[in-house]
Protein backbone atom coordinates (compact mmCIF):
# COMPACT_ATOMS: atom_id res chain seq x y z
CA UNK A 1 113.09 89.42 104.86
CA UNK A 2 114.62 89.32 101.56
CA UNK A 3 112.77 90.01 98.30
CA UNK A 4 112.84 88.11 95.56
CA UNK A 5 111.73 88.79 91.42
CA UNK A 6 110.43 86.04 89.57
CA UNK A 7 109.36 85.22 86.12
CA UNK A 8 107.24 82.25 84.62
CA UNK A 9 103.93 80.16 83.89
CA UNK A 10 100.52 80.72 85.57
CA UNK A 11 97.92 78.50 84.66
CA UNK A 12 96.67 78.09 81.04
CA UNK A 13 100.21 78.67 80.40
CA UNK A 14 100.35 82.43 81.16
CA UNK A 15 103.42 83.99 81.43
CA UNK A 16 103.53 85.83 85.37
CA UNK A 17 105.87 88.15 86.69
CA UNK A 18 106.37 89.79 90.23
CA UNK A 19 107.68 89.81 93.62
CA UNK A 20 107.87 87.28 97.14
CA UNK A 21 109.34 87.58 100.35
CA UNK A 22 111.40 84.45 101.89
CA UNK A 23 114.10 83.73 103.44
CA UNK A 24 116.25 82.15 100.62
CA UNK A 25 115.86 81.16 97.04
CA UNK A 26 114.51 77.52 97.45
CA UNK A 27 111.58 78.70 99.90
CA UNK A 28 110.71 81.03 97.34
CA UNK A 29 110.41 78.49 94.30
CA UNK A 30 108.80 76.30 96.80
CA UNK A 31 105.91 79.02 97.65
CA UNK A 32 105.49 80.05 93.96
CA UNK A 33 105.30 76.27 93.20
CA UNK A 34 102.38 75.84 95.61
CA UNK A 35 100.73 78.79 94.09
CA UNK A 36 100.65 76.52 91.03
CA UNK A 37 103.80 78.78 89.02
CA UNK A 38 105.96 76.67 87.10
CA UNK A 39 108.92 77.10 84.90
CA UNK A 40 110.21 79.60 87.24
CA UNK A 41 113.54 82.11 87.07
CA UNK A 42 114.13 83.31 90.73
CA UNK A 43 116.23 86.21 91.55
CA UNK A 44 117.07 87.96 94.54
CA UNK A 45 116.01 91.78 94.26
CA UNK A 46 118.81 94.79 94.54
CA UNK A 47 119.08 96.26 97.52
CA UNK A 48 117.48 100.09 97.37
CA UNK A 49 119.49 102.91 98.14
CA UNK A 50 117.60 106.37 98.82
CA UNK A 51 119.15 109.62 100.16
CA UNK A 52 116.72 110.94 102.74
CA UNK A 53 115.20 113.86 101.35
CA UNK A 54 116.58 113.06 98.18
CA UNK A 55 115.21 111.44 95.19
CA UNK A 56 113.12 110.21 97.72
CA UNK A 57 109.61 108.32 97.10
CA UNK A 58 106.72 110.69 98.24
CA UNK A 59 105.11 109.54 101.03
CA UNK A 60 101.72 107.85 100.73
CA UNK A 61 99.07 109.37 103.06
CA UNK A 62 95.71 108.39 104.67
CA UNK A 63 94.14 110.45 101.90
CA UNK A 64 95.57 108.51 99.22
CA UNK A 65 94.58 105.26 100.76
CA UNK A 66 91.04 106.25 101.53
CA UNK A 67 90.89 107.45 98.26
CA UNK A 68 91.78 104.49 96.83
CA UNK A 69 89.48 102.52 99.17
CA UNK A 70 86.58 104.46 98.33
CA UNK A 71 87.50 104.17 94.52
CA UNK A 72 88.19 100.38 94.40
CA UNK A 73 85.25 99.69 96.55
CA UNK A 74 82.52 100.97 93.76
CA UNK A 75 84.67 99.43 91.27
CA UNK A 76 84.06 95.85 92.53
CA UNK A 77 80.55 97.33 93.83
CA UNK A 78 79.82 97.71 89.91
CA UNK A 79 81.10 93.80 88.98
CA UNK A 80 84.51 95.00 87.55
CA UNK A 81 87.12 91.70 88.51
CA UNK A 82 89.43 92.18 90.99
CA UNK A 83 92.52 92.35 88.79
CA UNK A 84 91.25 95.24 86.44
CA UNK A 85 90.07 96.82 89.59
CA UNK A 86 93.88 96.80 90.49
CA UNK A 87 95.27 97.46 87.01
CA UNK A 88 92.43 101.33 86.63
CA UNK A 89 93.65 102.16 90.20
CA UNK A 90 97.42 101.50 89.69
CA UNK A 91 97.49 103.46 86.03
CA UNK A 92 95.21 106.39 88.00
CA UNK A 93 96.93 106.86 91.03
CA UNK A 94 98.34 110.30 91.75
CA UNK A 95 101.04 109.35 94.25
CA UNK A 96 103.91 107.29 92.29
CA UNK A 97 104.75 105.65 95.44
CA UNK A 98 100.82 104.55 95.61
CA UNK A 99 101.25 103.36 91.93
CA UNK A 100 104.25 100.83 92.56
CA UNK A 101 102.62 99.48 95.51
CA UNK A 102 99.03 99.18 93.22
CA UNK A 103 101.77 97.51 90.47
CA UNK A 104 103.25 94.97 93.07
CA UNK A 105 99.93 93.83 94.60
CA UNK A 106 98.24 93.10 90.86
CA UNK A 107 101.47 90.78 90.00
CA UNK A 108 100.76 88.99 93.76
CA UNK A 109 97.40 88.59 92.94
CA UNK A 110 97.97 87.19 89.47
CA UNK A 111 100.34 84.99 90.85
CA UNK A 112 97.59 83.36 93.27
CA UNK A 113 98.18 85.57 95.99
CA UNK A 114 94.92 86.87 97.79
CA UNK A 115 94.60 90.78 97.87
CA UNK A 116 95.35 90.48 101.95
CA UNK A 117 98.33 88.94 101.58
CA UNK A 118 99.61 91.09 98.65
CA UNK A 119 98.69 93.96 100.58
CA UNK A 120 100.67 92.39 103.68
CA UNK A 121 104.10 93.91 101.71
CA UNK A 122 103.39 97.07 101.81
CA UNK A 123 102.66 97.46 105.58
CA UNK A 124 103.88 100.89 105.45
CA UNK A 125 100.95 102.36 103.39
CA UNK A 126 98.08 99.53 104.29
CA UNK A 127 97.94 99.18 108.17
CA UNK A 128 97.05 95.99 110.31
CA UNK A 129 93.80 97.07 110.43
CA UNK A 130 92.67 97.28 107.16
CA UNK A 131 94.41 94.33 106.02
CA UNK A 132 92.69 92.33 108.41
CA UNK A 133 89.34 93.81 107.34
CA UNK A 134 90.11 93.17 103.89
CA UNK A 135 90.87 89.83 104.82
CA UNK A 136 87.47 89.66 106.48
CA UNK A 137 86.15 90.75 103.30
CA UNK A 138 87.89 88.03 100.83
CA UNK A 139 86.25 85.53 103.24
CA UNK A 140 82.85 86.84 103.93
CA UNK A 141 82.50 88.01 99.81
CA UNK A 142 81.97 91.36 101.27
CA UNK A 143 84.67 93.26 99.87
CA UNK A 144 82.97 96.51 98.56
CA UNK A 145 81.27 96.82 101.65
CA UNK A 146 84.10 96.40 103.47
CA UNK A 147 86.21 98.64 101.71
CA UNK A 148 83.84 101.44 101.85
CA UNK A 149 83.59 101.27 106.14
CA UNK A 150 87.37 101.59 106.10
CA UNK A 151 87.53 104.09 103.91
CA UNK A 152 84.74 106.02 106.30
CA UNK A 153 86.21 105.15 109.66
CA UNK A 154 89.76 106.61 108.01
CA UNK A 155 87.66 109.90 107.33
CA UNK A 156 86.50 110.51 110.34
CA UNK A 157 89.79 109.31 112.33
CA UNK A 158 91.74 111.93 110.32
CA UNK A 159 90.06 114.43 112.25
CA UNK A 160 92.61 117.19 114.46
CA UNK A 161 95.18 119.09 113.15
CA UNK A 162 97.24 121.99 114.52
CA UNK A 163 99.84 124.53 113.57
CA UNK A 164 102.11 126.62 115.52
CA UNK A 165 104.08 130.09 113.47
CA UNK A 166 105.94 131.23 116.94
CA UNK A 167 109.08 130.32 115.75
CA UNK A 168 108.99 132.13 112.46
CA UNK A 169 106.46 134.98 112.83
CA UNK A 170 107.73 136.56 116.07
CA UNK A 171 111.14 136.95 115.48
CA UNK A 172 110.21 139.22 112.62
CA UNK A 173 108.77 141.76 115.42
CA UNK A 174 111.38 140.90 117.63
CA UNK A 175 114.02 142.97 115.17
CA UNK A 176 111.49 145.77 114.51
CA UNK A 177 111.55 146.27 118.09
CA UNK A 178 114.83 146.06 119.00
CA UNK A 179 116.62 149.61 117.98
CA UNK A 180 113.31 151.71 119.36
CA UNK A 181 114.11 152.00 122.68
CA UNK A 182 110.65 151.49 123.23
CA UNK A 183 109.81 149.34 126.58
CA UNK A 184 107.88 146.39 125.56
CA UNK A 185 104.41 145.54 127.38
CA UNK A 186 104.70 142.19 129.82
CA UNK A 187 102.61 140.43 126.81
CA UNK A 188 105.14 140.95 124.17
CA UNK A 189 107.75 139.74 126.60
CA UNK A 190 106.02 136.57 127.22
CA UNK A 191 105.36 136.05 123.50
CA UNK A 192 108.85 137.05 122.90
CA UNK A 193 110.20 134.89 125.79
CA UNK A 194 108.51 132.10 124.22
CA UNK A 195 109.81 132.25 120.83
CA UNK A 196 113.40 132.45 121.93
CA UNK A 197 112.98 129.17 123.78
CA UNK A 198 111.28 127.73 121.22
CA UNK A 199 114.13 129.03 118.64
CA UNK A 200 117.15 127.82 120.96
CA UNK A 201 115.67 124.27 122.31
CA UNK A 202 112.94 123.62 118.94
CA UNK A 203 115.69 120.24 118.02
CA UNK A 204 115.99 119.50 121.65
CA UNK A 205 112.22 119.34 121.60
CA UNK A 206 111.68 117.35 118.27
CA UNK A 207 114.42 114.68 119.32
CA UNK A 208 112.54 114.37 122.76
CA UNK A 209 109.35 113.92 121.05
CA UNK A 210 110.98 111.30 118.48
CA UNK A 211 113.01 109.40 121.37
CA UNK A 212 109.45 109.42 123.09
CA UNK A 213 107.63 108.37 120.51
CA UNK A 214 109.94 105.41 119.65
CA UNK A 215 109.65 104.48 123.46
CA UNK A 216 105.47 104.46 123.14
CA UNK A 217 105.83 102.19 119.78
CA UNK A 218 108.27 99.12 121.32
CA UNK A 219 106.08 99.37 124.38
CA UNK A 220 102.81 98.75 122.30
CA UNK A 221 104.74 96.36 120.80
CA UNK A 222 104.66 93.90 123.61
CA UNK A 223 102.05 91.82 125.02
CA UNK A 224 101.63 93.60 128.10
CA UNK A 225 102.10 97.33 126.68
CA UNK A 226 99.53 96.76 123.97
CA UNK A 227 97.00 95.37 126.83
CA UNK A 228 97.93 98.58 129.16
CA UNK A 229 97.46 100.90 126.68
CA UNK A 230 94.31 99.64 124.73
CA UNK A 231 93.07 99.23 128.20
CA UNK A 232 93.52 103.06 128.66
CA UNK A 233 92.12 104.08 125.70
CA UNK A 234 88.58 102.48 126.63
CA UNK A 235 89.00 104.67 130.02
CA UNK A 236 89.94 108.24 128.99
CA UNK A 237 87.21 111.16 129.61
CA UNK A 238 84.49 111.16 126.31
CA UNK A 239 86.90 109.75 124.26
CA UNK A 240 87.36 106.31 125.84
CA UNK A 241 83.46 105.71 125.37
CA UNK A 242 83.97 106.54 121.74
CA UNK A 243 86.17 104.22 121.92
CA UNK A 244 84.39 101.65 123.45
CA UNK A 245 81.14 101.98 121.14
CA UNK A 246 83.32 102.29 118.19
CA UNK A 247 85.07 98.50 118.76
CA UNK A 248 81.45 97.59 120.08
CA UNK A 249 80.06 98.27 116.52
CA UNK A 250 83.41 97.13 114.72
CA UNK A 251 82.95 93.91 116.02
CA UNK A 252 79.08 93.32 116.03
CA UNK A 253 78.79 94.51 111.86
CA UNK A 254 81.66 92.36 111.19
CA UNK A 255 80.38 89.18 112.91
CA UNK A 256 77.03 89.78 111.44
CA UNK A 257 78.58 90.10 107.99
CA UNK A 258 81.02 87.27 108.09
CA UNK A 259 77.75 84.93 109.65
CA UNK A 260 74.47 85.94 107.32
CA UNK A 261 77.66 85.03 104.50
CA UNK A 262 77.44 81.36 105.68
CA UNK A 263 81.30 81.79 107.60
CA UNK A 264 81.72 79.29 110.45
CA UNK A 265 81.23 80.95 113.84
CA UNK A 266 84.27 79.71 115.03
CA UNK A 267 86.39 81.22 111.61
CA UNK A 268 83.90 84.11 111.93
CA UNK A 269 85.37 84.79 115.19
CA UNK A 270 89.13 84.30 114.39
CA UNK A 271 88.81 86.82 111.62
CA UNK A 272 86.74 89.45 113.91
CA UNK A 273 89.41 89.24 116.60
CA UNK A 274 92.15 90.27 113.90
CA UNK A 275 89.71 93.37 112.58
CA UNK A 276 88.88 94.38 116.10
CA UNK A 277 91.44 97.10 116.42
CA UNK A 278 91.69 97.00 120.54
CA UNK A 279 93.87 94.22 122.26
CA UNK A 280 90.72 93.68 124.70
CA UNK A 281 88.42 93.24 122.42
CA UNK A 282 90.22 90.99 120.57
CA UNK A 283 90.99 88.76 123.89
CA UNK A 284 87.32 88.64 124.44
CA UNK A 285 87.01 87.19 121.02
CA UNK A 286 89.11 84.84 121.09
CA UNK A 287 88.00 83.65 124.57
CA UNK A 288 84.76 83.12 123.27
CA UNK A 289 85.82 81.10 120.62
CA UNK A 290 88.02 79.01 122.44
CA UNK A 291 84.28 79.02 125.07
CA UNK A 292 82.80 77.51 121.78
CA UNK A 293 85.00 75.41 120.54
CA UNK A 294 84.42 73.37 124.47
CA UNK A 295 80.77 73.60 124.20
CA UNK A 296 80.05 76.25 125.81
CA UNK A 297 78.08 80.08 124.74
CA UNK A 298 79.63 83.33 123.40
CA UNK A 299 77.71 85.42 126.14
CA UNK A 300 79.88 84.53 129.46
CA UNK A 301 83.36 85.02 128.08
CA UNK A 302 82.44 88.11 126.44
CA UNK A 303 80.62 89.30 129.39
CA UNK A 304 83.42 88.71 131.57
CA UNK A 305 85.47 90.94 129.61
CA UNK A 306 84.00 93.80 130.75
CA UNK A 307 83.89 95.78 127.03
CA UNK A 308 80.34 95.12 126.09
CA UNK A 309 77.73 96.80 127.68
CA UNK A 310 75.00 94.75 129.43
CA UNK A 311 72.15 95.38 126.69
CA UNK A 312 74.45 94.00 124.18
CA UNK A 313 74.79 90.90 126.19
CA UNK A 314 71.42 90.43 126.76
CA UNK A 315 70.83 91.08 122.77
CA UNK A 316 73.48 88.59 121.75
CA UNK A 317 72.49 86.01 124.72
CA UNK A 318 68.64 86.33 122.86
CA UNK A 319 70.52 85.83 119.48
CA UNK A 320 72.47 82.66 120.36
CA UNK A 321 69.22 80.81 121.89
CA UNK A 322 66.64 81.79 119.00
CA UNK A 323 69.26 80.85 116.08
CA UNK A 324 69.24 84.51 114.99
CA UNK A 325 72.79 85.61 116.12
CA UNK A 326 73.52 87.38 112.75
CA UNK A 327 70.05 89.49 112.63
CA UNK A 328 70.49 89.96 116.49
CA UNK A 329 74.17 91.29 115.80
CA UNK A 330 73.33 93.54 112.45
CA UNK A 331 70.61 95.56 114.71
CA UNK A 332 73.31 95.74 117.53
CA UNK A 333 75.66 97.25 114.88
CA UNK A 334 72.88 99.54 113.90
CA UNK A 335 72.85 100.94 117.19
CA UNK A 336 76.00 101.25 117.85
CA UNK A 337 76.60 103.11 114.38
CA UNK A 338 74.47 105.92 115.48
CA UNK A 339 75.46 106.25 118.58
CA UNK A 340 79.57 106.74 117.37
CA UNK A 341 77.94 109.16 114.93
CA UNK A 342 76.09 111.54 117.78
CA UNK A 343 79.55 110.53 119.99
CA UNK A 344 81.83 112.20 117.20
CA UNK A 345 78.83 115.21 116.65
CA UNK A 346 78.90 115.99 120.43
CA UNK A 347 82.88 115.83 120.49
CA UNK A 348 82.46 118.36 117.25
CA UNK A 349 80.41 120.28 119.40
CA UNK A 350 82.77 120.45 122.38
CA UNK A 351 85.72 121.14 120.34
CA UNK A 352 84.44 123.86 118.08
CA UNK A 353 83.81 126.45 120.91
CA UNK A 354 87.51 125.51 122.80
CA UNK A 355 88.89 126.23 119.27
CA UNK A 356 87.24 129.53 118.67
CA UNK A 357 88.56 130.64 122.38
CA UNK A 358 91.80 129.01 121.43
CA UNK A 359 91.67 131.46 118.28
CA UNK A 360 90.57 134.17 120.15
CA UNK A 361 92.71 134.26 123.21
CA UNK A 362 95.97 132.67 122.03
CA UNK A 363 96.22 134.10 118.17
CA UNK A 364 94.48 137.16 119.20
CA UNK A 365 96.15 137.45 122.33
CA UNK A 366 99.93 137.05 120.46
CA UNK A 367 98.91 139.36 117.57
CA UNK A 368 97.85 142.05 120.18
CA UNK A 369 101.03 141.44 122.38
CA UNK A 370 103.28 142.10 118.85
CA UNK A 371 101.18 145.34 118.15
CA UNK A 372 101.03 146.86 121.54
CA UNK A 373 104.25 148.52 121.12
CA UNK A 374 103.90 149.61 117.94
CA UNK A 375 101.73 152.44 119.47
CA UNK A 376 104.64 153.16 122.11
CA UNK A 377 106.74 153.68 118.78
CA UNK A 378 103.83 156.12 117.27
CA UNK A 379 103.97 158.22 120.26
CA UNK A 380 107.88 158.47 120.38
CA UNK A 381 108.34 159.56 116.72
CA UNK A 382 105.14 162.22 116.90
């Protein structure tokens, strides 16, 4: 969608500057209009032009975002308004591509915007996720809290990473070796047989995993895919229960939050659905608020789902009858929360030792195959 700059009056007569998206110059000074700006000049931005790898904007990561999260959180935590909040983090920020973004959302929000919907435009650094949770937030006058669970479920999310030297370290030994005349153990030939496939099909391997990658994406995209594969996800060995008591705790703090705020349970439940981060659980949410909306409980579609277990039922059925759905729901969360936290320990637990042996028998075991005939070589010059 097009972009659009625009200059003029706020109220109190304020001059206001920034940015919208729509689809042609009159729906733009129509949407600035209903956000109360009048004696408005509306442009249509330059197109960008940016050489890949070139002049480029860095790229904003999950660090800089929780960072920011984390940051702007006990900001609002201490009373500081939203808009100064904005302006500290913007003139702070590390990343200049983090900055711009920080400078485009405080115009939005000066121009009426809320902070969800400024933070809509820049879906490439702020995901669905925690838009929708900040949007959960604005409504349920929870921000800083808010904020800070993001900000801790991106921590612990950006948890596995891996590197692999084949293709540069090897080939150094590979030369070394070469002139000796020394024969080279079965090890090194594996390691070396390795590397050279790795050297000759490495861009066949990359493009594969990009073409593959692209496939997985327009999949999720659709209805069906994203059902499929969130589906999956609850169903994978340990890390489909994770899963499953993650979304389980998601949705019960959120529901508490956005009810003990005095939220509708019917908005309550449109706004958990878009926070719930699984396509199943946000089907079950939004059959029980259509079951509401008739008459009817929260317990049987949510039950029928199949997502929450039954002592969560029973806990929310007790909720609904007693009038204590909120208290019932917080304790739920509670739960929940420390059972993700031993989930992630015990994973911690499992992976540490398969890493170690991982160390041990695959670095160790490639080092050794590269020395091994360096003590060939000792014997032939002595």
């Amino acid at each position: 969608m097009p972009i659009f700059t625009y200059t003029g009056k706020g109220s109190g007569g304020r001059e206001v500057a920034g940015e919208i998206e729509a689809e042609s110059i009159e729906q733009a000074q129509q949407l600035l209009r209903a956000r109360k700006v009048g004696g408005l000049k509306v442009k249509k931005k330059p197109a960008e032009l940016k050489l890949l790898g070139i002049g480029g904007a860095k790229k904003v990561s999950a660090g800089d975002v929780t960072q920011f999260s984390r940051q702007f959180a006990t900001m609002i935590d201490a009373g500081l308004p939203l808009v100064q909040c904005l302006h500290i983090l913007q003139n702070q920020a590390e990343n200049p591509s983090m900055s711009t973004a920080l400078k485009k959302i405080t115009g939005d929000v000066e121009a009426g915007s809320t902070l969800s919907e400024a933070m809509a435009k820049h879906d490439n650094i702020f995901n669905s996720l925690f838009i929708n949770m900040v949007a959960a937030g604005e409504v349920g006058g929870i921000l800083d809290e808010v904020l800070l669970r993001v900000s801790t479920y991106m921590e612990k999310a950006d948890a596995l990473k891996r590197a692999v030297l084949l293709v540069v370290v090897v080939p150094t030994f590979v030369g070394m070796f070469a002139g000796s005349g020394v024969e080279l153990p079965m090890p090194t030939k594996i390691v070396i047989a390795i590397s050279n496939f790795l050297q000759t099909y490495i861009i066949h391997l990359i493009v594969g995993a990009i073409i593959l990658f692209q496939l997985y994406k327009r999949y999720y995209a659709t209805d069906k895919g994203e059902q499929v594969v969130d589906n999956l996800k609850m169903k994978l060995p340990i890390l489909g229960d994770l899963t499953r008591k993650s979304a389980v705790a998601r949705f019960c703090r959120t529901l508490s939050t956005l009810l003990s705020s005095g939220v509708s349970i019917l908005e309550a439940l449109d706004i958990t659905a878009r926070t719930a981060g699984n396509r199943i659980v946000e089907d079950a949410l939004m059959e029980a608020r259509s079951s509401i909306g008739g008459g009817e409980t929260i317990t049987a579609p949510l039950e029928a789902s199949g997502v929450f277990p039954p002592m969560v039922m029973q806990m929310v059925n007790v909720g609904e009858q007693t009038g204590e759905l909120d208290n019932m729901l917080g304790k739920i969360a509670d739960y929940y929360d420390e059972e993700v936290d031993a989930a992630v320990d015990a994973l911690t637990s499992i992976i540490e030792p398969i890493i170690i042996v991982y160390l041990g028998v695959v670095v160790g075991g490639m080092v050794m195959a590269m020395y091994l005939p360096m003590f060939d070589m000792m014997k032939v010059i002595n």
